[in-house]
N, C-alpha and C. Protein backbone atom coordinates (compact mmCIF):
# COMPACT_ATOMS: atom_id res chain seq x y z
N UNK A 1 -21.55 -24.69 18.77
CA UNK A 1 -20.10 -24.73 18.86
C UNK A 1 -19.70 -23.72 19.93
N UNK A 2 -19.38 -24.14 20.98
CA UNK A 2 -18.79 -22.99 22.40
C UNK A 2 -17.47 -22.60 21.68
N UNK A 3 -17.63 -21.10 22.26
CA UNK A 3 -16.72 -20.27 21.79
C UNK A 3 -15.26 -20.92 22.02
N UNK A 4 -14.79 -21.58 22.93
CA UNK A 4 -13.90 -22.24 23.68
C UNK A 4 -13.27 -22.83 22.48
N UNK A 5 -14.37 -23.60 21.68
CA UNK A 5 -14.21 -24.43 20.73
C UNK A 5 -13.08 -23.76 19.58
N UNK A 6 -13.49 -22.68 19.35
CA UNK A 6 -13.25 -21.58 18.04
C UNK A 6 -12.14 -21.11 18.26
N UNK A 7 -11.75 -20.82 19.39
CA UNK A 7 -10.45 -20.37 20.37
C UNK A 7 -9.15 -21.25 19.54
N UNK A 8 -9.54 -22.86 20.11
CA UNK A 8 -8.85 -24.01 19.96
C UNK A 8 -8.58 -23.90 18.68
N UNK A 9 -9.52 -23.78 17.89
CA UNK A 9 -9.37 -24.35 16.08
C UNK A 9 -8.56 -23.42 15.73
N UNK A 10 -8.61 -21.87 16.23
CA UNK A 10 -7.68 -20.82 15.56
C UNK A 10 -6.34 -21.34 15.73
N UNK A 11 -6.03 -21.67 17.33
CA UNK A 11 -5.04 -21.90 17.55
C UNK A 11 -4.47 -22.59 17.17
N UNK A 12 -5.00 -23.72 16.92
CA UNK A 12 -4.28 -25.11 16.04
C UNK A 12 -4.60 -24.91 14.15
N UNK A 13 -4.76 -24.04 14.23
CA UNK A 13 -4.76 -23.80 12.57
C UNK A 13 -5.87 -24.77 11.61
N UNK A 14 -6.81 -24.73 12.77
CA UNK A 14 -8.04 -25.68 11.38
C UNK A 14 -8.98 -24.87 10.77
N UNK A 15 -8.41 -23.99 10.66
CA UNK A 15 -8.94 -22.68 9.40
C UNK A 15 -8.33 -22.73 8.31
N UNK A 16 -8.41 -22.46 7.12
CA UNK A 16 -7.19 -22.31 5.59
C UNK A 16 -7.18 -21.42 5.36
N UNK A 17 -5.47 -20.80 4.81
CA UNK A 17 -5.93 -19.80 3.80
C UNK A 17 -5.77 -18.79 5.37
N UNK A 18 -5.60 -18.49 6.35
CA UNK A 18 -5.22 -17.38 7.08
C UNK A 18 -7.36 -16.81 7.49
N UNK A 19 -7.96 -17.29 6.83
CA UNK A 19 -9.37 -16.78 6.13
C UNK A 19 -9.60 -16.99 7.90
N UNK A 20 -10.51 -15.55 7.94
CA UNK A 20 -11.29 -15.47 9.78
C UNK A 20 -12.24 -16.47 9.50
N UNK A 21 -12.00 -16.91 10.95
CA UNK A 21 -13.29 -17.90 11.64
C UNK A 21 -14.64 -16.92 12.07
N UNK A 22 -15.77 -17.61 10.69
CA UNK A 22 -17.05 -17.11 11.79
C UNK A 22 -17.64 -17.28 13.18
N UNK A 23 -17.58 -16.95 13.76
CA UNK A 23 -18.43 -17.25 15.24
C UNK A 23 -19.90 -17.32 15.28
N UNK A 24 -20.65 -18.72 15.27
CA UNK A 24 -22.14 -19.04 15.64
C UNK A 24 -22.39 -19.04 17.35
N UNK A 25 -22.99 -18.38 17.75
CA UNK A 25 -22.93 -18.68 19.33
C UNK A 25 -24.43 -19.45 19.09
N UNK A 26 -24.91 -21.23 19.29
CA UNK A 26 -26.37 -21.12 19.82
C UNK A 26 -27.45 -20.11 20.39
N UNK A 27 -28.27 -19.65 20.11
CA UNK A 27 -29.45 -18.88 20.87
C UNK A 27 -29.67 -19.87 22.03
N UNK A 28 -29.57 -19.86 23.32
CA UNK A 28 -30.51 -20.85 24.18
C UNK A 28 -32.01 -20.17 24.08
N UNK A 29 -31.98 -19.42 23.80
CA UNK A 29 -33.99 -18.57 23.63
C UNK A 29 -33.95 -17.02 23.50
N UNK A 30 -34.69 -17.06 22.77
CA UNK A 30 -35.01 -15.51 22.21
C UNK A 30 -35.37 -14.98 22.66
N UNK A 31 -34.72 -13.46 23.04
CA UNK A 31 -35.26 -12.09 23.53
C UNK A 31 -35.08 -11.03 22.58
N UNK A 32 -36.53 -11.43 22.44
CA UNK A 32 -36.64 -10.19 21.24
C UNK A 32 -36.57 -8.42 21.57
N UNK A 33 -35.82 -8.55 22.91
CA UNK A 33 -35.50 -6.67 23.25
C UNK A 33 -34.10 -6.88 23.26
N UNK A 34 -33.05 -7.91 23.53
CA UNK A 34 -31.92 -7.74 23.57
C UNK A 34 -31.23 -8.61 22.45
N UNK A 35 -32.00 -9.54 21.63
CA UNK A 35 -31.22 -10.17 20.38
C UNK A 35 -30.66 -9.49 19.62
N UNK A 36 -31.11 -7.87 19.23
CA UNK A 36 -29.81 -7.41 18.79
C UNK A 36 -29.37 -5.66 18.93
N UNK A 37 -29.50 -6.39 20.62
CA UNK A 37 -28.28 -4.93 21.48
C UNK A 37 -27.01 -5.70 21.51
N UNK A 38 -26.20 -4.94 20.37
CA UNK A 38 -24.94 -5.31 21.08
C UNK A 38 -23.99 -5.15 22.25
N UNK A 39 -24.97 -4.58 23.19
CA UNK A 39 -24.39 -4.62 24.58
C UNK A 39 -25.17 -5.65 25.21
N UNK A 40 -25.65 -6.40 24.81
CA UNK A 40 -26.13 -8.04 25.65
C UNK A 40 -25.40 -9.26 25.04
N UNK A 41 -24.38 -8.66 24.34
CA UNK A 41 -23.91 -10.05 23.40
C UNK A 41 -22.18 -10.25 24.40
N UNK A 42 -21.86 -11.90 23.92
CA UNK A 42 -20.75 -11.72 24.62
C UNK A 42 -19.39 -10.83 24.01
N UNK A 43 -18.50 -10.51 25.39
CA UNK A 43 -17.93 -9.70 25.05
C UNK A 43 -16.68 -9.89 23.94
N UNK A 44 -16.20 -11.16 23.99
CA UNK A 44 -15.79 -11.75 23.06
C UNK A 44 -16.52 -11.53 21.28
N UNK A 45 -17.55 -11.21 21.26
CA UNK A 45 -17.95 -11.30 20.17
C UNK A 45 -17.85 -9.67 19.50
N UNK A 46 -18.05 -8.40 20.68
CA UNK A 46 -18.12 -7.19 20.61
C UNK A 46 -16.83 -6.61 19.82
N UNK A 47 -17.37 -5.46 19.08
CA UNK A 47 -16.57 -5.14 18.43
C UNK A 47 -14.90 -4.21 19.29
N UNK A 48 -13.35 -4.23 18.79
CA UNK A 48 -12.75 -3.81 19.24
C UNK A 48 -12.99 -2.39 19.50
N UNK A 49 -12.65 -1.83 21.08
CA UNK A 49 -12.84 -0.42 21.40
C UNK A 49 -12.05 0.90 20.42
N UNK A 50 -12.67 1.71 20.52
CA UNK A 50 -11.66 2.67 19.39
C UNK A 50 -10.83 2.98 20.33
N UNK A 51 -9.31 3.49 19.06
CA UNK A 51 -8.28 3.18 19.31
C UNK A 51 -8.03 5.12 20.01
N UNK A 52 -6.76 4.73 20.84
CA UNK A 52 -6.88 5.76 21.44
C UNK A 52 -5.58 7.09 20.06
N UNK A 53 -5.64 8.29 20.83
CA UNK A 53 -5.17 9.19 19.64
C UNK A 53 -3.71 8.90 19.03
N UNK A 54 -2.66 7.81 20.03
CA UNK A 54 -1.77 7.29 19.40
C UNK A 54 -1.79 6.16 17.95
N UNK A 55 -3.31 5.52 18.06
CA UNK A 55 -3.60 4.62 16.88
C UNK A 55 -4.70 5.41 16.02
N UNK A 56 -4.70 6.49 15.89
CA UNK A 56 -5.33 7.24 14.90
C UNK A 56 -4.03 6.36 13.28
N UNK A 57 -4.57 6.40 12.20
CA UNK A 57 -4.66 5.90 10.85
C UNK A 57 -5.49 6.59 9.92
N UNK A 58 -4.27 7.14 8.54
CA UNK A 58 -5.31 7.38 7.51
C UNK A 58 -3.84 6.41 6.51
N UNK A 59 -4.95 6.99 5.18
CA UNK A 59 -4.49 6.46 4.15
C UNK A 59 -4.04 7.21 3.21
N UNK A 60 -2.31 7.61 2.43
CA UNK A 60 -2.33 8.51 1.33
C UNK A 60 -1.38 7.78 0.44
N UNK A 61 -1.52 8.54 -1.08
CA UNK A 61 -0.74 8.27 -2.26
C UNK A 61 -0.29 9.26 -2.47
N UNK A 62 1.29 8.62 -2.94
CA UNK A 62 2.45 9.51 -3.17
C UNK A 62 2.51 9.02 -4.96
N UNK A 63 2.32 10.04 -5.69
CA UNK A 63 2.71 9.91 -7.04
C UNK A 63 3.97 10.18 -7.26
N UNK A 64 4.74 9.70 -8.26
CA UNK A 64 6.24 9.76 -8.14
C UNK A 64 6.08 10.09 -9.93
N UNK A 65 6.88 11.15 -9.99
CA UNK A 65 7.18 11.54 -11.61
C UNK A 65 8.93 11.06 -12.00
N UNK A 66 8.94 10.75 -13.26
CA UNK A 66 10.13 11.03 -13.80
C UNK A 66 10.24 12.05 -14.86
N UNK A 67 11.33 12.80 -14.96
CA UNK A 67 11.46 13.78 -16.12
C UNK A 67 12.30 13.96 -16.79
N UNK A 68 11.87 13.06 -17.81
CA UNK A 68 13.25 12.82 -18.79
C UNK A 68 13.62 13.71 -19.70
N UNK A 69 13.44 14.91 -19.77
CA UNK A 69 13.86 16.21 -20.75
C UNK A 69 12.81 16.00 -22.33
N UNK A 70 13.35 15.71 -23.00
CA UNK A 70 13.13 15.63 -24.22
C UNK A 70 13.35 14.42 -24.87
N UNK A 71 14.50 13.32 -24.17
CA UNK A 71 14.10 12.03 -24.06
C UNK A 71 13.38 10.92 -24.11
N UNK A 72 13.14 10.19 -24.63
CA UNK A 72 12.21 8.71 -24.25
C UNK A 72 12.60 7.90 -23.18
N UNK A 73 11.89 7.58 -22.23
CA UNK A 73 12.08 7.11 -21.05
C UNK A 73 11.99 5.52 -21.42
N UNK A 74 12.99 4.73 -21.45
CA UNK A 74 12.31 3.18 -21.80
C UNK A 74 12.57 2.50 -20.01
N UNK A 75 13.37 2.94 -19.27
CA UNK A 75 13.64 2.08 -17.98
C UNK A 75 14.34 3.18 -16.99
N UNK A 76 13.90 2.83 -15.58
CA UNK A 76 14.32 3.57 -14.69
C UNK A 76 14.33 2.69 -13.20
N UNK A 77 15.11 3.38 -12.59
CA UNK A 77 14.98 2.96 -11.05
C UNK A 77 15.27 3.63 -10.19
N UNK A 78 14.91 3.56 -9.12
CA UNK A 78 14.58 4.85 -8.24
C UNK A 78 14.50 3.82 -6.63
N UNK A 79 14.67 4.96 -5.28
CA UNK A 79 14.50 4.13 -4.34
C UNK A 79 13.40 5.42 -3.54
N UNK A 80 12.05 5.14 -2.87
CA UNK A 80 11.61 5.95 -2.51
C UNK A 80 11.97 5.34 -0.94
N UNK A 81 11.49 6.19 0.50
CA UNK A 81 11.39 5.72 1.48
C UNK A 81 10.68 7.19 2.43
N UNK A 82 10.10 6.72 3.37
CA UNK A 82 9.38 7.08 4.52
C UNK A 82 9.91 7.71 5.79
N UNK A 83 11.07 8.69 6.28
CA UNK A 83 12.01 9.01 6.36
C UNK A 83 11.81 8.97 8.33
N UNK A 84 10.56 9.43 8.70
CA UNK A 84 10.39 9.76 10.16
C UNK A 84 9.63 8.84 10.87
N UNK A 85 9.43 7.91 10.03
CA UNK A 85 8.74 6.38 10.92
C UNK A 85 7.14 6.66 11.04
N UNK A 86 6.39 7.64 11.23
CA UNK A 86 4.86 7.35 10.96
C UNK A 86 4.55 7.00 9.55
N UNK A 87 5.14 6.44 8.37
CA UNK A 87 4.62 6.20 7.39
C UNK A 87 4.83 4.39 7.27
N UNK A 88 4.16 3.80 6.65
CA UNK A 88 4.10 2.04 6.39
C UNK A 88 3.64 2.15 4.84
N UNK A 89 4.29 1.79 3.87
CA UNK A 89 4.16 1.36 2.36
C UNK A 89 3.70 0.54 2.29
N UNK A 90 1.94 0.22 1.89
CA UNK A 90 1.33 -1.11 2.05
C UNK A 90 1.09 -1.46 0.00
N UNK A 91 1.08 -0.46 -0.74
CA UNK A 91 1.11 -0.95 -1.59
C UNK A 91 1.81 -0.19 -3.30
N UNK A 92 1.77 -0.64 -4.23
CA UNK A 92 2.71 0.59 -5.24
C UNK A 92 1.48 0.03 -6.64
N UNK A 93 1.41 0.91 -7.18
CA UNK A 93 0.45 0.83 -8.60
C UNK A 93 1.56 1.29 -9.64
N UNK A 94 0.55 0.83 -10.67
CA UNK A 94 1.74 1.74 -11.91
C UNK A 94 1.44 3.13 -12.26
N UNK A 95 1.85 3.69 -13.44
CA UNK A 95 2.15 5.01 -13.97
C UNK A 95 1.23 5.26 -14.90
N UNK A 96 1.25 6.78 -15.58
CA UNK A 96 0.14 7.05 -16.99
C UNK A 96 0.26 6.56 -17.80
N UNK A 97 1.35 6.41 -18.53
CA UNK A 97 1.88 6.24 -19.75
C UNK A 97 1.66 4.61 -20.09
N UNK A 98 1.31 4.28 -21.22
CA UNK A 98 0.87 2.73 -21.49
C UNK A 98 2.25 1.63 -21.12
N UNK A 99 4.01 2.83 -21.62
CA UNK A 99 4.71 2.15 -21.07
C UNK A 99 4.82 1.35 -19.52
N UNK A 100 4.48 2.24 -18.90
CA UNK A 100 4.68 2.51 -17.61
C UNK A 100 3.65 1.39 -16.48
N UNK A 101 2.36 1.85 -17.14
CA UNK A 101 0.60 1.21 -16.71
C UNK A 101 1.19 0.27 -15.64
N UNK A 102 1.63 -0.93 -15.94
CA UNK A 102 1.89 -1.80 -14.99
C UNK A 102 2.63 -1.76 -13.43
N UNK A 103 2.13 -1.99 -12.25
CA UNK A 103 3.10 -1.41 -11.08
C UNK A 103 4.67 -2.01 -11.39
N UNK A 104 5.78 -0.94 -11.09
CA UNK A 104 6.87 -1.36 -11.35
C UNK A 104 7.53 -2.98 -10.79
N UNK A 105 8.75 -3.04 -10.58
CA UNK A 105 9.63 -4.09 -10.22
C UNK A 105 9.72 -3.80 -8.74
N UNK A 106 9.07 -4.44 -7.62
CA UNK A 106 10.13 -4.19 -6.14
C UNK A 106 10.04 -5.33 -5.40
N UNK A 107 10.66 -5.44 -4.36
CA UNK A 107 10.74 -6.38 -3.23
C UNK A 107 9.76 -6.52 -2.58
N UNK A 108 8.64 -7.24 -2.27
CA UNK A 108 7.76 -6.77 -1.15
C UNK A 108 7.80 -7.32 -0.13
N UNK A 109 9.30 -7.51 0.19
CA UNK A 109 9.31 -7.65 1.69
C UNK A 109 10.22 -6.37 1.76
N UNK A 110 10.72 -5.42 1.15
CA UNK A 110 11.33 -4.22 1.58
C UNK A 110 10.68 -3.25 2.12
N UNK A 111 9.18 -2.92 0.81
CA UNK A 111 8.15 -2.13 1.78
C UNK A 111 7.92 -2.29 2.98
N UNK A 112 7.98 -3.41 3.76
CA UNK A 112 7.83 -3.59 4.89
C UNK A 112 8.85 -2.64 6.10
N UNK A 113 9.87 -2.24 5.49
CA UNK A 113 10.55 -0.96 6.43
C UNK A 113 10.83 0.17 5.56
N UNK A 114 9.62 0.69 5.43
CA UNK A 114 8.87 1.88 4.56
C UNK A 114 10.23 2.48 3.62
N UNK A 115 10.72 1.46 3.09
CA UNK A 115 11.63 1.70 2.15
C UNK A 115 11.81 0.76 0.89
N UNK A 116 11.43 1.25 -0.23
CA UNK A 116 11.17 0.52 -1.50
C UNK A 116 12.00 0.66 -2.62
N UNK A 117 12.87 -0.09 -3.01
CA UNK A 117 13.46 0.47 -4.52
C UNK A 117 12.98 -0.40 -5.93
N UNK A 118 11.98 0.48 -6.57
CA UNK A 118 10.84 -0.04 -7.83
C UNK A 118 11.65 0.45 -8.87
N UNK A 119 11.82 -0.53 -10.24
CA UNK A 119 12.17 -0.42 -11.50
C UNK A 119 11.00 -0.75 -12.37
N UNK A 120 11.50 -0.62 -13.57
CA UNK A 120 10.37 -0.96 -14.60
C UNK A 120 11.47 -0.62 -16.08
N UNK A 121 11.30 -1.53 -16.78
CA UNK A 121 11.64 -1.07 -18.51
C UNK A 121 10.84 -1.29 -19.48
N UNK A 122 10.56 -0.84 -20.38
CA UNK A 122 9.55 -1.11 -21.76
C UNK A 122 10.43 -1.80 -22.85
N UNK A 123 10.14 -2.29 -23.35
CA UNK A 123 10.72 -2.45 -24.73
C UNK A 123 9.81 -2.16 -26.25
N UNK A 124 9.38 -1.12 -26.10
CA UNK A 124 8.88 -0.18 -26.88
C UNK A 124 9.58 0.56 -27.47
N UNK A 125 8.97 0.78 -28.86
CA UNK A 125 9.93 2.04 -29.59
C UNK A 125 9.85 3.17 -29.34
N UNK A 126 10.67 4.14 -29.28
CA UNK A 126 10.62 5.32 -28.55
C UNK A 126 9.48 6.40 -29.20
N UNK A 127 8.91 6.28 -30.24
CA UNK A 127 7.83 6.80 -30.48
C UNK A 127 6.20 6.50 -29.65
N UNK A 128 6.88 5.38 -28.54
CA UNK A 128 5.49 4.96 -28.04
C UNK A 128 5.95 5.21 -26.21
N UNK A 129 7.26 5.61 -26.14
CA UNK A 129 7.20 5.81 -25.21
C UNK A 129 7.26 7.29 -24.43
N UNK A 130 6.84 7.42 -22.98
CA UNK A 130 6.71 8.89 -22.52
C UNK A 130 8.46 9.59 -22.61
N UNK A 131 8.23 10.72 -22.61
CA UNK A 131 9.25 12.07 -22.76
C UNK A 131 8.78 13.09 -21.84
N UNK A 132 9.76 13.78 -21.01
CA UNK A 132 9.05 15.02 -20.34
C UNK A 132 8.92 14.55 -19.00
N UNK A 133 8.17 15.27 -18.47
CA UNK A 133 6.96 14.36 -17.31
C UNK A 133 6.43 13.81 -17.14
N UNK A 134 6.23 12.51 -16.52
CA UNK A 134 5.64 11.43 -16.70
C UNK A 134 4.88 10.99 -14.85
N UNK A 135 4.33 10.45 -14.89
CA UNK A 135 4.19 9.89 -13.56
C UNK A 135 4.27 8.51 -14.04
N UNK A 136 5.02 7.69 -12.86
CA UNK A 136 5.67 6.50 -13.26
C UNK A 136 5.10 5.06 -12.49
N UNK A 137 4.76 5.63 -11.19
CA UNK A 137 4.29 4.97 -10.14
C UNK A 137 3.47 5.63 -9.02
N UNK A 138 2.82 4.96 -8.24
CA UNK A 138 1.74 5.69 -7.24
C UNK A 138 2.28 4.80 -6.09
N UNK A 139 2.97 5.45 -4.69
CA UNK A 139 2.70 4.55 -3.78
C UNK A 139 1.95 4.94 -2.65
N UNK A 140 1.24 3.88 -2.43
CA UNK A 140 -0.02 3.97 -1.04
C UNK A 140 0.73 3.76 0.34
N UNK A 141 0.32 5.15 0.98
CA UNK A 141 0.44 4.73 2.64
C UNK A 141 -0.47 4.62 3.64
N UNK A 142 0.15 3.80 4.55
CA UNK A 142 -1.02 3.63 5.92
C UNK A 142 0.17 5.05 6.77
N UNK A 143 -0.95 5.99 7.20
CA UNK A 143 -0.01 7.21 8.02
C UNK A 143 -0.37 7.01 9.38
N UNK A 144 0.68 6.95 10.89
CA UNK A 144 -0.37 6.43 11.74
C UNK A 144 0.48 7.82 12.81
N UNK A 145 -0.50 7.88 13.24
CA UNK A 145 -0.73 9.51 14.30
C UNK A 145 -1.27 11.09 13.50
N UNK A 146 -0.85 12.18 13.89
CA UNK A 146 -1.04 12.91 13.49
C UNK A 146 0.27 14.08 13.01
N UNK A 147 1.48 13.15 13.18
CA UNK A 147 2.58 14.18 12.73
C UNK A 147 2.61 14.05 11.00
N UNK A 148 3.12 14.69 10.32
CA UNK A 148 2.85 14.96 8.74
C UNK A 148 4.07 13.98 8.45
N UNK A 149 3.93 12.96 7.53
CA UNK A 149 4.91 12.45 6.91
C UNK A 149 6.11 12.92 5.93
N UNK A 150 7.54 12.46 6.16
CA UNK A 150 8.29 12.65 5.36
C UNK A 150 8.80 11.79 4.69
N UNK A 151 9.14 12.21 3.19
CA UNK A 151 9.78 11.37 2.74
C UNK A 151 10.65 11.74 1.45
N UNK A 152 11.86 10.56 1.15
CA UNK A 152 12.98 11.06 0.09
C UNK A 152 12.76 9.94 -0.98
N UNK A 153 13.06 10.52 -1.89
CA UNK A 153 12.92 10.07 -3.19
C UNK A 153 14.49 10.05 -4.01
N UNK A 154 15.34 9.19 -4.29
CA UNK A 154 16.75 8.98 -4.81
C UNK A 154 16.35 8.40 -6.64
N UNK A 155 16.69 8.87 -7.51
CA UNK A 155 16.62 8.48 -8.72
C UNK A 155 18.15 7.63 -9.18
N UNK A 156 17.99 6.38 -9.13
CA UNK A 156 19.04 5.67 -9.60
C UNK A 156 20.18 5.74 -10.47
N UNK A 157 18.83 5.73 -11.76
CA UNK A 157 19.17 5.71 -12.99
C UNK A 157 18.01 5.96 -14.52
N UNK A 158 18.22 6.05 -14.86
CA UNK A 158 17.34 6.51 -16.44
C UNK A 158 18.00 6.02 -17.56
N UNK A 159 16.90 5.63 -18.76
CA UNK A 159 17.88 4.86 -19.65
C UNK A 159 16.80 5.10 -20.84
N UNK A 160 17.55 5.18 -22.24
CA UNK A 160 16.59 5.34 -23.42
C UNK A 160 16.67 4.18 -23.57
N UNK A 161 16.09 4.12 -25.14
CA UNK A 161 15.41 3.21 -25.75
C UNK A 161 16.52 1.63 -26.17
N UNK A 162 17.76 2.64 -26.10
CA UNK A 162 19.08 2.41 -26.75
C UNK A 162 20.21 1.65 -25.22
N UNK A 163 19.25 1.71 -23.86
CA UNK A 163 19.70 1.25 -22.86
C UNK A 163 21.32 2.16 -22.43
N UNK A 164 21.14 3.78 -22.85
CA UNK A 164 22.06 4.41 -22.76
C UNK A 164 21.40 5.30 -21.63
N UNK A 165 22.16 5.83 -20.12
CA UNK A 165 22.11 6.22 -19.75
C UNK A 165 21.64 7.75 -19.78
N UNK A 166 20.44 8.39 -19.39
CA UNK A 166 20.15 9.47 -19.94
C UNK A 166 19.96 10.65 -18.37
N UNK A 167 20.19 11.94 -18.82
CA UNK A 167 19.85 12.59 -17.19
C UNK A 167 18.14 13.11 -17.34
N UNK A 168 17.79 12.77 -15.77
CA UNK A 168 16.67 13.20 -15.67
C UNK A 168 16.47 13.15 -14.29
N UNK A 169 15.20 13.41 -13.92
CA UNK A 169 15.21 13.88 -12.37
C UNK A 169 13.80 13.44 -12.05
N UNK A 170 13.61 12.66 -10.82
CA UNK A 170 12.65 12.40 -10.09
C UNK A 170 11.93 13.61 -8.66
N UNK A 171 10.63 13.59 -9.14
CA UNK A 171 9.64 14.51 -8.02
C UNK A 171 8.89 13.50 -7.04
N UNK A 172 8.73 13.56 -6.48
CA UNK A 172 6.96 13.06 -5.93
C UNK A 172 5.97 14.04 -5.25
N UNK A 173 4.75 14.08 -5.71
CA UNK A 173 3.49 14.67 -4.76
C UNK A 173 2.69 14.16 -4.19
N UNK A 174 2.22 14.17 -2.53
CA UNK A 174 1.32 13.35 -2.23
C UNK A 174 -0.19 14.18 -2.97
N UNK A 175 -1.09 13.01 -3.31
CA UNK A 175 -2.42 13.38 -3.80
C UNK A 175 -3.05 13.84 -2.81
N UNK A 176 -4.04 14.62 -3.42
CA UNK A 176 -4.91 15.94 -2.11
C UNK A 176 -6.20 14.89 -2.21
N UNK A 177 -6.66 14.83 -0.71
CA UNK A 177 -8.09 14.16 -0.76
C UNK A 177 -9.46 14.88 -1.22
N UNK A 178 -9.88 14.35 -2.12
CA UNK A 178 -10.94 14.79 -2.90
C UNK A 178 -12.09 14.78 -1.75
């Protein structure tokens, strides 16, 4: 199959599913000193050059707490966001608490301009749900350069068991790499 070929099929979409096309190039004959230097292979096939210090990329999680006093936390909403543009929100997990476990409520086409507003409610009895400090949600970033990310955290709203408005206050910490 000439590479030419593979070109075409991407282009016209006879792949499924978004899923990468493997590339077979025929051997016309074996050289067993350069079959596998990857500097004798075509360049098309070679891997992309590293990226220069503007496409440097890491990866961090921002844990987000709620603190509902002495309260039972049954539902909350909150809007986090990425404030100076090197941060991208690629994904959100859930919280400790069994209420919580599941990743909250959000848009995921909002993450896409590193700004997210995630809910979640239980309908649990307040003996099963968290009080105090809680961590509620985890969100993952792609960080790209080397300036330190910022970001704000707005707490909506808070609500007991009783769907009565309660005060409490939202933190977040990014996690330290182990």
């Amino acid at each position: 199959m000439p590479l030419v070929w593979v070109k075409e099929a991407a282009r016209e979409g006879l792949h499924s599913n978004n899923a990468p096309i493997a590339v077979f190039v025929p051997v016309q004959h074996f050289d067993a000193v350069n079959s596998f230097n990857p500097f004798s292979w075509p360049a098309a096939l070679c891997a992309q050059q590293p990226a220069g210090e503007e496409g440097r990329s890491r990866f961090c999680a921002v844990d987000i707490y709620v603190d509902s006093k002495n309260a039972p936390l049954a539902a909350y909403q909150l809007e986090f966001s990425a404030t100076n543009g090197v941060a991208k929100i690629v994904g959100i997990e859930g919280g400790d608490s069994a209420a919580f476990h599941e990743p909250p409520f959000y848009d995921t086409r909002a993450i896409q301009h590193e700004r997210v507003i995630v809910a979640a409610f239980s309908t649990s009895s307040a003996d099963k749900l968290p009080s105090g400090k809680t961590r509620i949600a985890t969100v993952h970033l792609q960080i790209v350069g080397d300036a330190a990310p910022q970001f704000q955290l707005t707490l909506q709203v808070a609500a007991n068991p009783d769907g009565n408005r309660i005060s409490a206050d939202a933190t977040f910490e990014e996690r330290k790499s182990e």
